[in-house]
C-alpha atoms as a PDB file:
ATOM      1  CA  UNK A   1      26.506   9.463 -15.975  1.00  0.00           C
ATOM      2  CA  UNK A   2      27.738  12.676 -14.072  1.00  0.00           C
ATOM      3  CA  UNK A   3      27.461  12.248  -9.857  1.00  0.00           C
ATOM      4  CA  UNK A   4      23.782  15.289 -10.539  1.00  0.00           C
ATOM      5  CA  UNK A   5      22.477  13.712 -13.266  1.00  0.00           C
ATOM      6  CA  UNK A   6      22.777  10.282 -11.254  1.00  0.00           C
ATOM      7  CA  UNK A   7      21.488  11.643  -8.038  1.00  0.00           C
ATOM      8  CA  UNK A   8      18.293  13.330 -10.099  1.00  0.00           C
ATOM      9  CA  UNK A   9      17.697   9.855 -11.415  1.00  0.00           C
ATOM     10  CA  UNK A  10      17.698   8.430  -8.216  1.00  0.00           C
ATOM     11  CA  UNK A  11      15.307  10.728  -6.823  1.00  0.00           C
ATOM     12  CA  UNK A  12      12.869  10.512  -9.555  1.00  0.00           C
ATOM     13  CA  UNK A  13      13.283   7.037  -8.777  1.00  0.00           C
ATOM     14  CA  UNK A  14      12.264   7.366  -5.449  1.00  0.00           C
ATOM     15  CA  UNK A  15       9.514   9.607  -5.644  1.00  0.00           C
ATOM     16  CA  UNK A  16       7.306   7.428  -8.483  1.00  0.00           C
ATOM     17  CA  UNK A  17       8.564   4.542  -5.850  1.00  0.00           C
ATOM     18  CA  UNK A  18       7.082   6.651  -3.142  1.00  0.00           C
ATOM     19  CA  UNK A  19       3.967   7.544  -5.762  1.00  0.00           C
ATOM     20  CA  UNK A  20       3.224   4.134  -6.187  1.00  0.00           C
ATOM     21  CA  UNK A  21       3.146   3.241  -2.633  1.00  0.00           C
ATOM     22  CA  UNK A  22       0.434   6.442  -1.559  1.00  0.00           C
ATOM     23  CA  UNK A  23      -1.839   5.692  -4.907  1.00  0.00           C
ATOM     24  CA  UNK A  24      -1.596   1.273  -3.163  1.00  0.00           C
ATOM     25  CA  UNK A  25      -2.154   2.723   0.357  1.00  0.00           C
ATOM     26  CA  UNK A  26      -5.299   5.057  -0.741  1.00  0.00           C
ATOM     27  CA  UNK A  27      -6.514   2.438  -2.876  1.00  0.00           C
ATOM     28  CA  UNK A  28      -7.450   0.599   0.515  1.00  0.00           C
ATOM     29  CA  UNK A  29      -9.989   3.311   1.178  1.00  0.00           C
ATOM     30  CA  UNK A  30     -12.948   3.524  -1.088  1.00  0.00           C
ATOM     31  CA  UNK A  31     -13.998   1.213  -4.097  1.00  0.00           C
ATOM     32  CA  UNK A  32     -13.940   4.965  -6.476  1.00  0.00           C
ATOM     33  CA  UNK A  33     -10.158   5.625  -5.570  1.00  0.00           C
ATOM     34  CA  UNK A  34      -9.309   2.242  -6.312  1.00  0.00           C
ATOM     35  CA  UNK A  35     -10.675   3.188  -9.631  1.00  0.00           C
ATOM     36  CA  UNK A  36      -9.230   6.107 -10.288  1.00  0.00           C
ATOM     37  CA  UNK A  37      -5.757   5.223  -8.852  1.00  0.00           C
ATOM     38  CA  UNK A  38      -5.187   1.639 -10.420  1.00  0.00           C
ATOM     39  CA  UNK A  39      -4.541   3.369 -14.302  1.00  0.00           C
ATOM     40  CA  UNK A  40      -1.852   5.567 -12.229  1.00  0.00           C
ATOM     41  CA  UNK A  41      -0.035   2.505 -10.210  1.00  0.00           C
ATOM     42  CA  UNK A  42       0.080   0.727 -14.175  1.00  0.00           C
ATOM     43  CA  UNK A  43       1.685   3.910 -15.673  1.00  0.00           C
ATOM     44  CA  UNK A  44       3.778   3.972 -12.924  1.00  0.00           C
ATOM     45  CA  UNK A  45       5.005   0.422 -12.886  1.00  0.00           C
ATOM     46  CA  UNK A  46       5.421   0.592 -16.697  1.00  0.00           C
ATOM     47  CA  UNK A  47       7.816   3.600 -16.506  1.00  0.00           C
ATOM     48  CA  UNK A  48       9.916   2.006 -13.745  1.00  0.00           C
ATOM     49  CA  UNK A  49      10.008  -1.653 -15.624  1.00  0.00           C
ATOM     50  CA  UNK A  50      10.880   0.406 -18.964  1.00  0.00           C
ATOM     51  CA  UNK A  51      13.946   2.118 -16.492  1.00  0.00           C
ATOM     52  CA  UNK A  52      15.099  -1.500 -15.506  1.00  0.00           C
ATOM     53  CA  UNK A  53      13.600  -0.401 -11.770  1.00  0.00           C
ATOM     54  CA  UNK A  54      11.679  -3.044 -10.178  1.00  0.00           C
ATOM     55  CA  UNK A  55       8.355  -1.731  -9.011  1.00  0.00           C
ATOM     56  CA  UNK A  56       7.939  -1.831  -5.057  1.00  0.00           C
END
């Protein structure tokens, strides 16, 4: 993989990491956003375990 393709991957990486974490952190705040957010944190942790990423 060439150093920008690697370093895009990364990133994207990061930011559904960084996704993930806002959509857990909101969740704590009303029973309707947990709701609406929990279907986003599943898509999210699907893509990352489909990547071989870990979700954190």
């Amino acid at each position: 993989m060439n150093p920008v393709t690697l370093a895009h991957y990364n990133a994207a990486i990061q930011d559904l990491q960084n996704r993930r974490r806002a959509l857990v952190i909101e969740n704590r705040t009303a029973e309707a956003t947990v709701r609406n957010n929990i279907p986003k944190i599943e898509a999210i942790d699907v893509i990352l375990t489909a990547i071989g990423e870990p979700p954190q």
